[in-house]
C-alpha atoms as a PDB file:
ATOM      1  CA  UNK A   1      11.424  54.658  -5.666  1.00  0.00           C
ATOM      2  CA  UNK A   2      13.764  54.499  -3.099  1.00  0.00           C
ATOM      3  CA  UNK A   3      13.313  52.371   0.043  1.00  0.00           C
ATOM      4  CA  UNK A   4      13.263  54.107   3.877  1.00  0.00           C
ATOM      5  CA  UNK A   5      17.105  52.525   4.493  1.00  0.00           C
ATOM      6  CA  UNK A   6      18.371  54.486   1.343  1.00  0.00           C
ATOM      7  CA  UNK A   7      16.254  57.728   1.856  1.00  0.00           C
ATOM      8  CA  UNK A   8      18.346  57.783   5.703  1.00  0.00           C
ATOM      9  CA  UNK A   9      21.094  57.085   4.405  1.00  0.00           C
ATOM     10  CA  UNK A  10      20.791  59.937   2.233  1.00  0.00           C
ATOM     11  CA  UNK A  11      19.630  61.872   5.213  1.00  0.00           C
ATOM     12  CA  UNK A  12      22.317  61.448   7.333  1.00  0.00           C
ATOM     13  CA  UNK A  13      24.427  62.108   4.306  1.00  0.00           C
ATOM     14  CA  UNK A  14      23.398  65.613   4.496  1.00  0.00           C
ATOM     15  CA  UNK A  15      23.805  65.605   8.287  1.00  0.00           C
ATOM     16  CA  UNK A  16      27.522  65.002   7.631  1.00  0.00           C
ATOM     17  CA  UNK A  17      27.441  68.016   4.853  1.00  0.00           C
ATOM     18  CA  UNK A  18      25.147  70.211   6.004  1.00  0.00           C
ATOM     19  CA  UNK A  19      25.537  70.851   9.363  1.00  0.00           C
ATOM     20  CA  UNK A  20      28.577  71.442  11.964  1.00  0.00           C
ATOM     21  CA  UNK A  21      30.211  68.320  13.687  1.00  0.00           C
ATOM     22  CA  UNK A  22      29.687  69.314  16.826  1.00  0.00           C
ATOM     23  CA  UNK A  23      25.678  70.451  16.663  1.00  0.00           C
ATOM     24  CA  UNK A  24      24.374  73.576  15.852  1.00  0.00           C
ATOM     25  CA  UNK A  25      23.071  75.198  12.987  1.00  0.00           C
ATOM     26  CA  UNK A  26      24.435  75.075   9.678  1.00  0.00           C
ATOM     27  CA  UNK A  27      24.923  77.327   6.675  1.00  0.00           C
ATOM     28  CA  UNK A  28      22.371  79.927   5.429  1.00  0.00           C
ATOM     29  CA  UNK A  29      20.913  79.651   1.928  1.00  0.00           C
ATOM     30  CA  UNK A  30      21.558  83.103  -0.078  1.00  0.00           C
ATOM     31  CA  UNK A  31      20.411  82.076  -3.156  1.00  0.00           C
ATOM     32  CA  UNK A  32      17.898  79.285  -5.269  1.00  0.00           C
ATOM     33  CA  UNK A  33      17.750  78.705  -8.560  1.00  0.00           C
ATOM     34  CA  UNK A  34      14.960  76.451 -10.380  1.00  0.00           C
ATOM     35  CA  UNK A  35      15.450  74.719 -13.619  1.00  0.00           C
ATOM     36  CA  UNK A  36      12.327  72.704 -13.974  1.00  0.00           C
ATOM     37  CA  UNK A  37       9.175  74.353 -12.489  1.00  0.00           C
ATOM     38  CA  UNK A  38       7.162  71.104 -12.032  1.00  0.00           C
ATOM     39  CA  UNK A  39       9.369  69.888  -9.665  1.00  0.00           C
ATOM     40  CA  UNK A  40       8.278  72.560  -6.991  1.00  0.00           C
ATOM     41  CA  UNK A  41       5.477  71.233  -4.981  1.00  0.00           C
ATOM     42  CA  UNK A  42       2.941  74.838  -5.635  1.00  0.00           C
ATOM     43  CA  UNK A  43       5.336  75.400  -9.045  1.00  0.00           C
ATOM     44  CA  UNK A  44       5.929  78.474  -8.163  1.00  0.00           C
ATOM     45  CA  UNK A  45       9.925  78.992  -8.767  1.00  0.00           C
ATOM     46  CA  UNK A  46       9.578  83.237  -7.408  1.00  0.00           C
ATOM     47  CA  UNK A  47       7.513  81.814  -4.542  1.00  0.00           C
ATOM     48  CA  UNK A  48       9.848  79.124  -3.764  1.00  0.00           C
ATOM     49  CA  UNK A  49      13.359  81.229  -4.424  1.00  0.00           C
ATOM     50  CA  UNK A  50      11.647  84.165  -1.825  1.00  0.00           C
ATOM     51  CA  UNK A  51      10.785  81.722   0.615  1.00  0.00           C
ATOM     52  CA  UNK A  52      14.171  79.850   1.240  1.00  0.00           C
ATOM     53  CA  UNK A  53      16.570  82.765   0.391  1.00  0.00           C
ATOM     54  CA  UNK A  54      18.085  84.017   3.647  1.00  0.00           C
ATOM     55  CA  UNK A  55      17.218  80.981   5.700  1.00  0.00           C
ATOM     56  CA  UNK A  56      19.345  79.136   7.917  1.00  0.00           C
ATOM     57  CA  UNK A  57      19.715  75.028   7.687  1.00  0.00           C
ATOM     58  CA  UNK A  58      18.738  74.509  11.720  1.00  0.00           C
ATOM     59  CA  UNK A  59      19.379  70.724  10.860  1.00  0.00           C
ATOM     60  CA  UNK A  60      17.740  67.502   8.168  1.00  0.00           C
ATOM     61  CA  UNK A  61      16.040  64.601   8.790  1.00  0.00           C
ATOM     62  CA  UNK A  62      13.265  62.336   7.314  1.00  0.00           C
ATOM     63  CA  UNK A  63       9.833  61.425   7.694  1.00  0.00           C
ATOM     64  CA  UNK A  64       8.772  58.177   5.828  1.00  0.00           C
ATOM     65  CA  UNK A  65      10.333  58.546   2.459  1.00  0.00           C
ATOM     66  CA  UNK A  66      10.090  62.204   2.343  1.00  0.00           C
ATOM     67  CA  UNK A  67      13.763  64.206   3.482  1.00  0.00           C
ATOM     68  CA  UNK A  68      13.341  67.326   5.808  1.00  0.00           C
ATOM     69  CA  UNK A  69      15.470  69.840   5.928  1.00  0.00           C
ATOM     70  CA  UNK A  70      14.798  72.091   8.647  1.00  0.00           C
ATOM     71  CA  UNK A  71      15.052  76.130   8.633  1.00  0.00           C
ATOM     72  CA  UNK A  72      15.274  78.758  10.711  1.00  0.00           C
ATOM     73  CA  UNK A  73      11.970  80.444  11.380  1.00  0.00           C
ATOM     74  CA  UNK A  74       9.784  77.897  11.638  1.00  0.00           C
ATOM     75  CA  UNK A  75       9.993  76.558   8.075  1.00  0.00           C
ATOM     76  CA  UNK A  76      11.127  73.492   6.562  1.00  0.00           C
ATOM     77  CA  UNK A  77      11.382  72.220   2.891  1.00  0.00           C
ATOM     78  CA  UNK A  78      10.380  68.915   1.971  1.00  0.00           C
ATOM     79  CA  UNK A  79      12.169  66.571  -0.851  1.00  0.00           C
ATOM     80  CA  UNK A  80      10.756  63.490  -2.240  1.00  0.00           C
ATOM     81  CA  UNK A  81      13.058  61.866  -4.169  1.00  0.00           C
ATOM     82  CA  UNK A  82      11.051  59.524  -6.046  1.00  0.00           C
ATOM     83  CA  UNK A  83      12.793  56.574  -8.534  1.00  0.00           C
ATOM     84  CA  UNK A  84      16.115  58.657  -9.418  1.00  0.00           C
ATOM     85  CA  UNK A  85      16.448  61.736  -7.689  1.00  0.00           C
ATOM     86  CA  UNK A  86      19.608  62.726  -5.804  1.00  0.00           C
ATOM     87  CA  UNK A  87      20.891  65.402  -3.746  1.00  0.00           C
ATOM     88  CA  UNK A  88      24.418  66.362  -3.981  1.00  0.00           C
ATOM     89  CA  UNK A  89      26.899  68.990  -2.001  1.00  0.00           C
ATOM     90  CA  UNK A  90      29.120  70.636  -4.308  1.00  0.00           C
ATOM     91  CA  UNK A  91      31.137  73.745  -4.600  1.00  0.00           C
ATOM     92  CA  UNK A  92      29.314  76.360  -6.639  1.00  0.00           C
ATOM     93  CA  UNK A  93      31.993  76.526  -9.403  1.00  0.00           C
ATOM     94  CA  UNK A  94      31.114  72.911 -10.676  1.00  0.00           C
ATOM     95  CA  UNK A  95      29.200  73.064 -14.015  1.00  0.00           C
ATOM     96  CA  UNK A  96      25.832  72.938 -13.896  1.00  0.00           C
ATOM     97  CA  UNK A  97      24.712  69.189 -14.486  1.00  0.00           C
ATOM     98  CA  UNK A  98      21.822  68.991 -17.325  1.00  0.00           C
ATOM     99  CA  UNK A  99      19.594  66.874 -15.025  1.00  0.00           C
ATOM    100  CA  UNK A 100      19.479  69.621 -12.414  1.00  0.00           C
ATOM    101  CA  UNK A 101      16.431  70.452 -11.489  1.00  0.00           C
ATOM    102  CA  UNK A 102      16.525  73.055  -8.815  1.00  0.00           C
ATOM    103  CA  UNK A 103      19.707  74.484  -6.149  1.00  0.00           C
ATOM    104  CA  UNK A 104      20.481  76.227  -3.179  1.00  0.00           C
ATOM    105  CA  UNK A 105      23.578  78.305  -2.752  1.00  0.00           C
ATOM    106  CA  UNK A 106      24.913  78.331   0.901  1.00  0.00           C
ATOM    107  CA  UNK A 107      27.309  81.126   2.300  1.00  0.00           C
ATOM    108  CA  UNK A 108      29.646  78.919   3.455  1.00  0.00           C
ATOM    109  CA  UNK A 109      30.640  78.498  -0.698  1.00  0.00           C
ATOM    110  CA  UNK A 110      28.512  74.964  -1.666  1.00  0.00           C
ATOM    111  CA  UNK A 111      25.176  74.579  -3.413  1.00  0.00           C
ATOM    112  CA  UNK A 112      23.092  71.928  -2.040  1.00  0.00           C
ATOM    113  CA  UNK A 113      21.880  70.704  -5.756  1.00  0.00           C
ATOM    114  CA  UNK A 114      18.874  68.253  -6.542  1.00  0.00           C
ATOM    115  CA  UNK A 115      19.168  66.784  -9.537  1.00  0.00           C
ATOM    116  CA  UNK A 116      16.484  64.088 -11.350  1.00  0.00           C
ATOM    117  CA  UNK A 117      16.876  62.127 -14.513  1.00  0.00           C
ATOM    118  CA  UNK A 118      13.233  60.842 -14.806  1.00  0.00           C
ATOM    119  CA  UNK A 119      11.559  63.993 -13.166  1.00  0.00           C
ATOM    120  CA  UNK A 120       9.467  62.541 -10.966  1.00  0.00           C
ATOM    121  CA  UNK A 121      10.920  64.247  -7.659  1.00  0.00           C
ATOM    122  CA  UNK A 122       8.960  67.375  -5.960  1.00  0.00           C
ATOM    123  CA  UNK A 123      10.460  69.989  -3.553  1.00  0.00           C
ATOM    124  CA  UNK A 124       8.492  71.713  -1.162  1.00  0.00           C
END
């Protein structure tokens, strides 16, 4: 499991990614895909895909070990990462990794991709 430094670190990570140097929010999500159900919190992949598509990323952060990533609206989405989970910004057109367990396609061309050997991480 990863310790608090590392799951900051991976925060501010996304920070960097995410979200626009100078403040503000940052990309919408237009799309979700989910490759392993169980590692959605209610495992509900419709549920899940319905409730982040069309969001905006208003900015990410952490609480304990757990990564928040803020959204427009109110809502947020939770990631735990757990012993080997890993979130990664890439551009869409990379191949699909076979560990992937879940993504989010932003309009600004990236996915935000989660991606767990052991699958032991939730998303929620």
């Amino acid at each position: 499991m990863p310790e608090l430094p590392e799951v900051e670190t991976v925060a501010r990570d996304l920070r960097r990614h995410l979200l626009p140097p100078g403040g503000g929010p940052g990309p919408s999500i237009v799309g979700a895909r989910v490759a392993w159900t169980r590692t959605l919190r209610d495992g509900d992949p419709d549920a899940f895909v319905r409730g982040v598509t069309g969001r905006r990323i208003e900015g990410v952060g952490r609480r304990g070990k757990q990564l928040v990533v803020d959204l427009d609206g109110g809502a947020f989405l939770t990631v735990h990462l757990k012993m080997t989970g890993q979130l990664f910004v890439v551009p869409r057109s990379l191949p699909v990794d076979p560990y992937e367990r879940a993504a989010l396609a932003l309009d600004d061309g990236p996915e935000l991709r989660f991606r767990d050997i052991r699958k032991f991480g939730r998303i929620g």
